[in-house]
N, C-alpha and C. Protein backbone atom coordinates (compact mmCIF):
# COMPACT_ATOMS: atom_id res chain seq x y z
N UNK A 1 25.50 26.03 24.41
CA UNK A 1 24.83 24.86 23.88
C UNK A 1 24.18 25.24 22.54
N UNK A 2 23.88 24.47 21.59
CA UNK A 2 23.46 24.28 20.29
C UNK A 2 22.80 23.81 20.22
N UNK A 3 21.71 24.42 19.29
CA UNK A 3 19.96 24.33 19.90
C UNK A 3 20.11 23.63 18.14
N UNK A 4 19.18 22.26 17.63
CA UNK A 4 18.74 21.97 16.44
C UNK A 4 16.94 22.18 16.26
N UNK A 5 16.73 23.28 16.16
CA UNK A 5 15.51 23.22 16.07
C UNK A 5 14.81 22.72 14.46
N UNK A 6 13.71 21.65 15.20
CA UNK A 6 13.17 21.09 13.92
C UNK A 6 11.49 21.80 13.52
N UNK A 7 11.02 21.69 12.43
CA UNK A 7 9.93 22.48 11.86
C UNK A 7 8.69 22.50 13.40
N UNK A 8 8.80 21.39 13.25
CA UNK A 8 7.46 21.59 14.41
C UNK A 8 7.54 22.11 15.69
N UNK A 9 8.82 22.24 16.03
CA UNK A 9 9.04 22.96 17.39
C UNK A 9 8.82 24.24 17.14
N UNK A 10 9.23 24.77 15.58
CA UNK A 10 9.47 26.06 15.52
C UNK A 10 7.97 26.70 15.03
N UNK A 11 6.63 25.86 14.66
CA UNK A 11 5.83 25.93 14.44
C UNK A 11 4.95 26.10 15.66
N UNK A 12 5.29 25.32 16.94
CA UNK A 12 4.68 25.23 17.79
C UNK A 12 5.33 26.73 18.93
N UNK A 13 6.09 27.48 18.67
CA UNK A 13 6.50 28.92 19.15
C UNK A 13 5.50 29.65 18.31
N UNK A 14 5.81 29.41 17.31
CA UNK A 14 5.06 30.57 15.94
C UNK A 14 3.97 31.00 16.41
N UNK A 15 3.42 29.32 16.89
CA UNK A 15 1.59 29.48 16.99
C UNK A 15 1.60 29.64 18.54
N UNK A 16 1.96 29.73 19.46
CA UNK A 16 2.04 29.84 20.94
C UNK A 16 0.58 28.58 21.27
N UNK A 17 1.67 27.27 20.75
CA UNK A 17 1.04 25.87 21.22
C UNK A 17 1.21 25.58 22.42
N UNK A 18 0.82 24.67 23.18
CA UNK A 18 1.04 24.04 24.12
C UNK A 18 2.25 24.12 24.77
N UNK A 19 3.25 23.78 23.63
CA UNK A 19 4.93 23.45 24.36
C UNK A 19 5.59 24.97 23.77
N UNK A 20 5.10 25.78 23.84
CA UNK A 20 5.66 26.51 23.49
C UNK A 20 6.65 27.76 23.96
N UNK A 21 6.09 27.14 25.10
CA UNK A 21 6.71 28.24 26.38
C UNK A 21 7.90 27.47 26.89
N UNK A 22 8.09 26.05 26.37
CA UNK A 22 9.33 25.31 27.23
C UNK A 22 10.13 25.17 25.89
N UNK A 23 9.74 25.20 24.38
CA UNK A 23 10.59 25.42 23.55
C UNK A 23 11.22 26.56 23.68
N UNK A 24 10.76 27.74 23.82
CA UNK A 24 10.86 29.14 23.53
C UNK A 24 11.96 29.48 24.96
N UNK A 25 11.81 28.75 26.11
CA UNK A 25 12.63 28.60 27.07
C UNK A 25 14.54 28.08 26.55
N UNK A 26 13.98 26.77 25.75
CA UNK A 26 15.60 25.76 25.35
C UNK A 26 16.33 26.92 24.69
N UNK A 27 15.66 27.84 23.96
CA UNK A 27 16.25 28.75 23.01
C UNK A 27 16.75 29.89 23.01
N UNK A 28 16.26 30.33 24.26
CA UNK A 28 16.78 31.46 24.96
C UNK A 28 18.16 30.76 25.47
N UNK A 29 18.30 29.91 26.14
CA UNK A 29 19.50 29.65 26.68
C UNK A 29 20.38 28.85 26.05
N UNK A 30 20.53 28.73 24.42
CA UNK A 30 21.23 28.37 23.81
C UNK A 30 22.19 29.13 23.06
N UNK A 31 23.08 28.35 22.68
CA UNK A 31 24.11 30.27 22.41
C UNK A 31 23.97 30.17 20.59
N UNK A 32 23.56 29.06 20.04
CA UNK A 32 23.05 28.81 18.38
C UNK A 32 21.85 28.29 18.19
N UNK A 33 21.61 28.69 17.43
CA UNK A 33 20.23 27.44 16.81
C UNK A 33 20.47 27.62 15.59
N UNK A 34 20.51 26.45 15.28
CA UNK A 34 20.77 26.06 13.76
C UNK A 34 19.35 24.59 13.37
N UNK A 35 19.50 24.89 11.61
CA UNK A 35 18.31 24.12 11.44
C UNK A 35 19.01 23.56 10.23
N UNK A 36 17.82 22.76 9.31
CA UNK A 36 18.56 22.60 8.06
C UNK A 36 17.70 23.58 6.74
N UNK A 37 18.00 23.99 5.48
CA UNK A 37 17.11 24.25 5.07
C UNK A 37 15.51 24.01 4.53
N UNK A 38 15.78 22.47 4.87
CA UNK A 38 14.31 21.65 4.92
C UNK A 38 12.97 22.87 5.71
N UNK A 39 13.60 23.16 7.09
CA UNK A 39 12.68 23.88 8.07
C UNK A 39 12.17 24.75 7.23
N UNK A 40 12.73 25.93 6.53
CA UNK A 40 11.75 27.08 5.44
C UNK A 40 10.87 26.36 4.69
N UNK A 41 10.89 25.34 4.30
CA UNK A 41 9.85 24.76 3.28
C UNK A 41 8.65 23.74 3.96
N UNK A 42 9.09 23.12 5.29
CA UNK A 42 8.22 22.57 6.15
C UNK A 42 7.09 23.58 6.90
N UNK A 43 7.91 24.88 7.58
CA UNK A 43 7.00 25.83 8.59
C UNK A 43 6.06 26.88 7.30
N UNK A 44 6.72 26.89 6.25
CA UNK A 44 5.86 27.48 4.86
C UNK A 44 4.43 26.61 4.54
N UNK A 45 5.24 25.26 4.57
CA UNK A 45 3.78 24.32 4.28
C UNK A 45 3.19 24.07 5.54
N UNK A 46 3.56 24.05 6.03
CA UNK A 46 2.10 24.10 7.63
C UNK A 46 1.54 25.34 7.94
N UNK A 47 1.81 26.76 7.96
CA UNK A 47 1.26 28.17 7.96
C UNK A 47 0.32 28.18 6.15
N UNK A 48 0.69 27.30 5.12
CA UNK A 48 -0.17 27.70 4.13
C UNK A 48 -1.54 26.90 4.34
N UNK A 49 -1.03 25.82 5.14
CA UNK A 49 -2.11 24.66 5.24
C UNK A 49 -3.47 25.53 6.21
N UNK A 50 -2.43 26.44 7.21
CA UNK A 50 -3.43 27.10 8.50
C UNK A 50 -4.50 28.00 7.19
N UNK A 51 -3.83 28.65 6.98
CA UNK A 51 -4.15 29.96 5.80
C UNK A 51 -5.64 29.15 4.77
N UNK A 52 -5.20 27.84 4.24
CA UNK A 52 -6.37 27.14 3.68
C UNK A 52 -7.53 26.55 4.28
N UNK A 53 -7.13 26.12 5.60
CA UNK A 53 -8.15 25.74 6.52
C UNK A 53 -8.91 27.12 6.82
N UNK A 54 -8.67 28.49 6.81
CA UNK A 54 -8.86 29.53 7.34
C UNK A 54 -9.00 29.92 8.13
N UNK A 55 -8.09 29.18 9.53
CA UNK A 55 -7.46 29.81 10.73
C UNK A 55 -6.28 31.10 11.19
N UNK A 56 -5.63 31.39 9.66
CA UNK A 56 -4.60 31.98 9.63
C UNK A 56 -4.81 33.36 8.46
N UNK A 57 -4.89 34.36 8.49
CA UNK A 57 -5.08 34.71 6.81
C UNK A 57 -3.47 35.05 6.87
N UNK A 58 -3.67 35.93 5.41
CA UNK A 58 -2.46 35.90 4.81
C UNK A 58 -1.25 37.07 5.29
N UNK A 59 -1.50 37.64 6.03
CA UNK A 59 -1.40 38.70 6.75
C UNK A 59 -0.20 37.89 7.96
N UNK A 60 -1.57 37.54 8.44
CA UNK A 60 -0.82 36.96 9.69
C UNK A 60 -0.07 35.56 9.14
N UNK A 61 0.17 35.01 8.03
CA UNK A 61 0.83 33.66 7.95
C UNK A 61 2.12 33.77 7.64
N UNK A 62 2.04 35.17 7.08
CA UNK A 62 3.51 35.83 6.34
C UNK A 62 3.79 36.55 8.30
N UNK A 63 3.43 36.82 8.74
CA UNK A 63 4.16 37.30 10.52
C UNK A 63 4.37 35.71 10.71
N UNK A 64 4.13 35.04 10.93
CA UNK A 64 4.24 33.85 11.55
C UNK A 64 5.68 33.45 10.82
N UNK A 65 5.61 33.56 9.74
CA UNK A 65 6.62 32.71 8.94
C UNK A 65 8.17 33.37 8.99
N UNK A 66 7.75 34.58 9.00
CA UNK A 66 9.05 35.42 9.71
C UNK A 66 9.42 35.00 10.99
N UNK A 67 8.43 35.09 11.95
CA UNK A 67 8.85 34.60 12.86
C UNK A 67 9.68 33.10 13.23
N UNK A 68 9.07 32.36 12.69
CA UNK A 68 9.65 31.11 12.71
C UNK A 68 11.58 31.28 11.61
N UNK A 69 11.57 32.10 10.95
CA UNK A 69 12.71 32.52 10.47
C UNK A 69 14.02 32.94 11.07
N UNK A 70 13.16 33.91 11.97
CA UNK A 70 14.21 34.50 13.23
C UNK A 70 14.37 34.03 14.10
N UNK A 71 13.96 32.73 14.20
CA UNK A 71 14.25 31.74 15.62
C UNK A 71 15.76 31.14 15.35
N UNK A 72 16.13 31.23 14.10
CA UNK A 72 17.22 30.52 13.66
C UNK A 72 18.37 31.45 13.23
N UNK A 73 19.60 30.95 13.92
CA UNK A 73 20.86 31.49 13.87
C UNK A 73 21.54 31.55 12.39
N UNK A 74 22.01 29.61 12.26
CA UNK A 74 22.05 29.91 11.01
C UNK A 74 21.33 28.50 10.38
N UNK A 75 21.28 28.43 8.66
CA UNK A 75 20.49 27.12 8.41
C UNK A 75 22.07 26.84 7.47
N UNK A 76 21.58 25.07 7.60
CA UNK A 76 22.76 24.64 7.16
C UNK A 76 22.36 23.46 6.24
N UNK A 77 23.13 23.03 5.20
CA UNK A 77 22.42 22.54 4.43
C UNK A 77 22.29 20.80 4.64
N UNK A 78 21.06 20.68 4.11
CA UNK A 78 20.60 19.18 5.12
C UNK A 78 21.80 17.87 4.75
N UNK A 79 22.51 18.04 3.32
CA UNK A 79 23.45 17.06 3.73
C UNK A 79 24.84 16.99 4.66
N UNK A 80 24.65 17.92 5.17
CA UNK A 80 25.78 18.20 6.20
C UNK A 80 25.63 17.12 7.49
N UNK A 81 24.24 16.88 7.44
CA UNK A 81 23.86 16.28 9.03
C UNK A 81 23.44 14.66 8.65
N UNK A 82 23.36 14.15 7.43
CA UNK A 82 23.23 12.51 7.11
C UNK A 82 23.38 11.66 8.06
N UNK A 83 24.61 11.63 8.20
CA UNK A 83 25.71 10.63 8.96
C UNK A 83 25.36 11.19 10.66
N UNK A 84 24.54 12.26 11.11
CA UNK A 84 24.84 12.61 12.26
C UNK A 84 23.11 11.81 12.61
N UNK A 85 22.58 12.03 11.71
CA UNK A 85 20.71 11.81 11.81
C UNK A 85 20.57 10.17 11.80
N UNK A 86 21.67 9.62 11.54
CA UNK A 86 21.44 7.96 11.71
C UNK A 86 22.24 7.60 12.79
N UNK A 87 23.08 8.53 13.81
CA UNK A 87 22.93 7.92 14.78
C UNK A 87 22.43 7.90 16.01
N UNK A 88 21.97 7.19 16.86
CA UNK A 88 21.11 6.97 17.67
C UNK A 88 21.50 7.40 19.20
């Protein structure tokens, strides 16, 4: 199975949120995870946002952000998936 992981799922592993133990579950038993490259620039701007609030320093925002990196197999580029994201 083929896992699409989107920024906030992969944000919510990073940070060991709430759902993070049943995301971190889908992903183990998927044989891909693929994202688009949107996700590097979304999980960047929510770990800089932690980092400004000063829940996160910089240390740990750059581990986090790796992490959320290596959750993903491969990234693919977001117009590949247009036509797949409008249907329902």
């Amino acid at each position: 199975m083929i896992i699409v992981l989107d920024a906030s799922a992969g944000i919510e592993i990073a940070l060991s949120r709430e759902n993070a133990e049943i995301y971190g579950k889908k992903i183990e038993g998927a044989s891909k995870v693929i994202t688009s490259e949107l996700y590097k620039a979304e999980t960047a701007n929510v770990l800089w946002k932690y980092n400004n609030a000063g829940f996160l320093n910089k240390e740990e925002v750059q581990k986090r952000l790796r992490y959320c990196d290596e959750l993903i197999d491969k990234y693919i580029d977001i117009s590949e998936n247009n036509e797949e994201a409008l249907v329902a």
